[in-house]
C-alpha atoms as a PDB file:
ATOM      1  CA  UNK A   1      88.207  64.578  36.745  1.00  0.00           C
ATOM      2  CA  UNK A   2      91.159  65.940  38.656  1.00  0.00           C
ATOM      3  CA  UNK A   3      94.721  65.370  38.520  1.00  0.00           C
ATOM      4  CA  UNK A   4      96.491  63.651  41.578  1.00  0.00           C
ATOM      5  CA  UNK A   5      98.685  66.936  41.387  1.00  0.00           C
ATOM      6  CA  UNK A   6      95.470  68.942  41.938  1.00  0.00           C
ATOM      7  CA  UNK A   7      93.751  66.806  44.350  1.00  0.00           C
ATOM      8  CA  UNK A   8      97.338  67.352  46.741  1.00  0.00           C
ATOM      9  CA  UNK A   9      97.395  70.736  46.076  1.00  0.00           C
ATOM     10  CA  UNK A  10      93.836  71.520  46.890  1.00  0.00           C
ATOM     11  CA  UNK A  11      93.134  68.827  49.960  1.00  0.00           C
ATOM     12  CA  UNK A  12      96.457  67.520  51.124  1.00  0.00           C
ATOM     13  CA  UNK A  13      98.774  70.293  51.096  1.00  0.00           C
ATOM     14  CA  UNK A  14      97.440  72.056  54.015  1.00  0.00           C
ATOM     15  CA  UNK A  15      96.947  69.096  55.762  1.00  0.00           C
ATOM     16  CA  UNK A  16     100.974  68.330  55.455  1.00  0.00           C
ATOM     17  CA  UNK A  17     101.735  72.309  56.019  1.00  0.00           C
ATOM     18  CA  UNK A  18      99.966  71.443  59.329  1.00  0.00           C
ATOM     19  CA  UNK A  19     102.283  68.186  60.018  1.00  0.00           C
ATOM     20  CA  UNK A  20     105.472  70.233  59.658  1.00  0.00           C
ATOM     21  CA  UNK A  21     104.274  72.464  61.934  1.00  0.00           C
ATOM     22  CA  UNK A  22     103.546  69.399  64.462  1.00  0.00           C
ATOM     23  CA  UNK A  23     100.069  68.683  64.088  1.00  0.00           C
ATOM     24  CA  UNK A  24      98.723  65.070  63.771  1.00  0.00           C
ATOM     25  CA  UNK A  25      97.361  64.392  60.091  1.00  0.00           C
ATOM     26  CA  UNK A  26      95.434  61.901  58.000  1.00  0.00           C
ATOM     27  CA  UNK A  27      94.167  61.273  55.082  1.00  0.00           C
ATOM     28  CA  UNK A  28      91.168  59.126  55.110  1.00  0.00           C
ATOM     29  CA  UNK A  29      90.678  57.322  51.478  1.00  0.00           C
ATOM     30  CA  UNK A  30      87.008  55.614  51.394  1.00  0.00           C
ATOM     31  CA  UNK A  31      84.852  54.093  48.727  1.00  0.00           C
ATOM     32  CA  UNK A  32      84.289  51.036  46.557  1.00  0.00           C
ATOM     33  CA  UNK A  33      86.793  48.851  45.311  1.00  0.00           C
ATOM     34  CA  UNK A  34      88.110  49.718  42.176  1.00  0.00           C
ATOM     35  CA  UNK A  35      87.320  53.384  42.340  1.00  0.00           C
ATOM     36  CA  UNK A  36      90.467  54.982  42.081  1.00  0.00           C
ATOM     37  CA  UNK A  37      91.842  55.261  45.934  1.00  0.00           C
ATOM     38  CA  UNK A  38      95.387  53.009  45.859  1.00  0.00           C
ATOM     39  CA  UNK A  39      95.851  55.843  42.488  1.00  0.00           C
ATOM     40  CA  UNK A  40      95.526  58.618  44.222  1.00  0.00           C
ATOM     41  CA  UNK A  41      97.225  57.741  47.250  1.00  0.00           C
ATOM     42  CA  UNK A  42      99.768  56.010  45.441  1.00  0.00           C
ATOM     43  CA  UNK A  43     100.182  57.410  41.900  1.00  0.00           C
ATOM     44  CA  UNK A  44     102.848  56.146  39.139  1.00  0.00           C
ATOM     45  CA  UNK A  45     106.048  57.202  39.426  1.00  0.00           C
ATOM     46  CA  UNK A  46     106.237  58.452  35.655  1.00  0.00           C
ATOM     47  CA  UNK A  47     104.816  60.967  34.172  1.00  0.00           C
ATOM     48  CA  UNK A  48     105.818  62.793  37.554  1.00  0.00           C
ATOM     49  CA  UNK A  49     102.698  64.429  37.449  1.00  0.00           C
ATOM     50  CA  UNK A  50     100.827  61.273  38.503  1.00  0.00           C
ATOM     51  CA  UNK A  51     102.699  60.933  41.909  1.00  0.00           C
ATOM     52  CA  UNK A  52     100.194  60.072  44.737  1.00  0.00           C
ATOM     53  CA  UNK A  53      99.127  62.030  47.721  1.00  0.00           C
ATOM     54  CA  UNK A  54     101.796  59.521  49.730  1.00  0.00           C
ATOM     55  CA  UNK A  55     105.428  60.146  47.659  1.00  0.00           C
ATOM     56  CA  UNK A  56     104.294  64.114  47.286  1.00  0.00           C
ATOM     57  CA  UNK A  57     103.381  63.877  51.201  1.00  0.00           C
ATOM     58  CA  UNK A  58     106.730  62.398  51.795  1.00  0.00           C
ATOM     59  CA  UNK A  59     108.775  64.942  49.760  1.00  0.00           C
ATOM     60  CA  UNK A  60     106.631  67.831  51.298  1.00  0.00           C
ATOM     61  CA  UNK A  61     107.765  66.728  54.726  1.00  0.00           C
ATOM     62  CA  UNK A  62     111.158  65.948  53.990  1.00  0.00           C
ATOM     63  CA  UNK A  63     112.000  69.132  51.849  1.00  0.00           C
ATOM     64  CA  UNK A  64     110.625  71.021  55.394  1.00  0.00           C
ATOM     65  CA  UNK A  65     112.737  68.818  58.007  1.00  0.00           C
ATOM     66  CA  UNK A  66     116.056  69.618  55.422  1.00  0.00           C
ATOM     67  CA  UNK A  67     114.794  73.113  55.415  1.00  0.00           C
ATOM     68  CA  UNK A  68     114.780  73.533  59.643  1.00  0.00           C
ATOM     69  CA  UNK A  69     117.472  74.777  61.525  1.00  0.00           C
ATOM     70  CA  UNK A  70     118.129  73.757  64.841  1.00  0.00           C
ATOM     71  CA  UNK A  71     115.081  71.881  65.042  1.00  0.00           C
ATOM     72  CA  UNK A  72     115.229  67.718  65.891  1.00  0.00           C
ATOM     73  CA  UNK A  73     112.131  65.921  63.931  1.00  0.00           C
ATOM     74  CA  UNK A  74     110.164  62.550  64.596  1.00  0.00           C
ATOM     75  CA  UNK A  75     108.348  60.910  61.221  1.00  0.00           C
ATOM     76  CA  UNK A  76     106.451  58.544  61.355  1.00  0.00           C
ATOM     77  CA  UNK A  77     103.882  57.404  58.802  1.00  0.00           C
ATOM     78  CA  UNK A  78     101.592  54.554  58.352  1.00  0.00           C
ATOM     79  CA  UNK A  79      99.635  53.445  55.386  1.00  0.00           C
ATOM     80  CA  UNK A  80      96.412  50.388  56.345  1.00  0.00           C
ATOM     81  CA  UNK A  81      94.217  48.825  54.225  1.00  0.00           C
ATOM     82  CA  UNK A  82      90.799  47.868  56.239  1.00  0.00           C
ATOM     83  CA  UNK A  83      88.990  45.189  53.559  1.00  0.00           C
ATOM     84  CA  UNK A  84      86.467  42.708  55.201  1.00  0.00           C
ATOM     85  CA  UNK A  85      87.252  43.562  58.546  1.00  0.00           C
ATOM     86  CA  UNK A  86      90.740  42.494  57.916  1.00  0.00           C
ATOM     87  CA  UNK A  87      93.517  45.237  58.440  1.00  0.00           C
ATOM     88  CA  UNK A  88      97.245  45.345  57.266  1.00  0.00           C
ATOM     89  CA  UNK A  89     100.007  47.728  56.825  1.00  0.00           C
ATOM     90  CA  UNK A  90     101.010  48.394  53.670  1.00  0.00           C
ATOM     91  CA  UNK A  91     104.189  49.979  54.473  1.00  0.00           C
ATOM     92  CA  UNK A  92     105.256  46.931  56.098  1.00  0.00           C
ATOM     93  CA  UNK A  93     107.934  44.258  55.121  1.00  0.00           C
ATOM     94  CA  UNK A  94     104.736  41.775  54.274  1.00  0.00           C
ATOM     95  CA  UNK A  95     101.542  43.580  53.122  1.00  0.00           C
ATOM     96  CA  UNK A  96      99.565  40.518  53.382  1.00  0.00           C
ATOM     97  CA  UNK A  97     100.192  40.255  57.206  1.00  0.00           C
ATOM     98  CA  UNK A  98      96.956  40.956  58.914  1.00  0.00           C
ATOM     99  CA  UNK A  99      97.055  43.205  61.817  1.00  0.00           C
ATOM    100  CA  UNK A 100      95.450  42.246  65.131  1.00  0.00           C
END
């Protein structure tokens, strides 16, 4: 019943706050296939107010590092899919690869 705007806003945003301060975060999607968790993490790209968690996350964190002064930043970011015991990394170069 929410929005993916509203689910960032409310869950996420401190979360991130708390990155660009240089705490560790995740954000820990779980349920049953077809249930809505690639949207929200993901989103659509148009109407803008559909973005996922992950491109808001990203501009969040990036609007904060162009922000700094004097500061030298690190980001890395990883997004796994764990189905039947198999994992892969689905910001890699093949998203089928399984990960050991």
């Amino acid at each position: 019943e929410h929005s993916t705007e509203q689910i960032y806003n409310e869950v996420a945003y401190p979360l991130v706050e708390g990155v660009t301060e240089g705490y560790n975060g995740t954000i820990f999607a779980y349920g049953q296939t077809g249930s809505g968790k690639s949207f929200t993490m993901q989103g659509v790209v148009d109407p803008s107010t559909e973005k996922g968690i992950i491109p808001r996350a990203f501009e969040h964190i990036f609007e904060s590092v162009q922000c700094a002064e004097n500061a030298k930043f690190l980001v890395r970011a990883s997004y796994l899919e764990i189905y039947n015991e198999d994992i892969r990394d689905l910001l890699g170069a093949d998203t089928k690869q399984k990960l050991e």
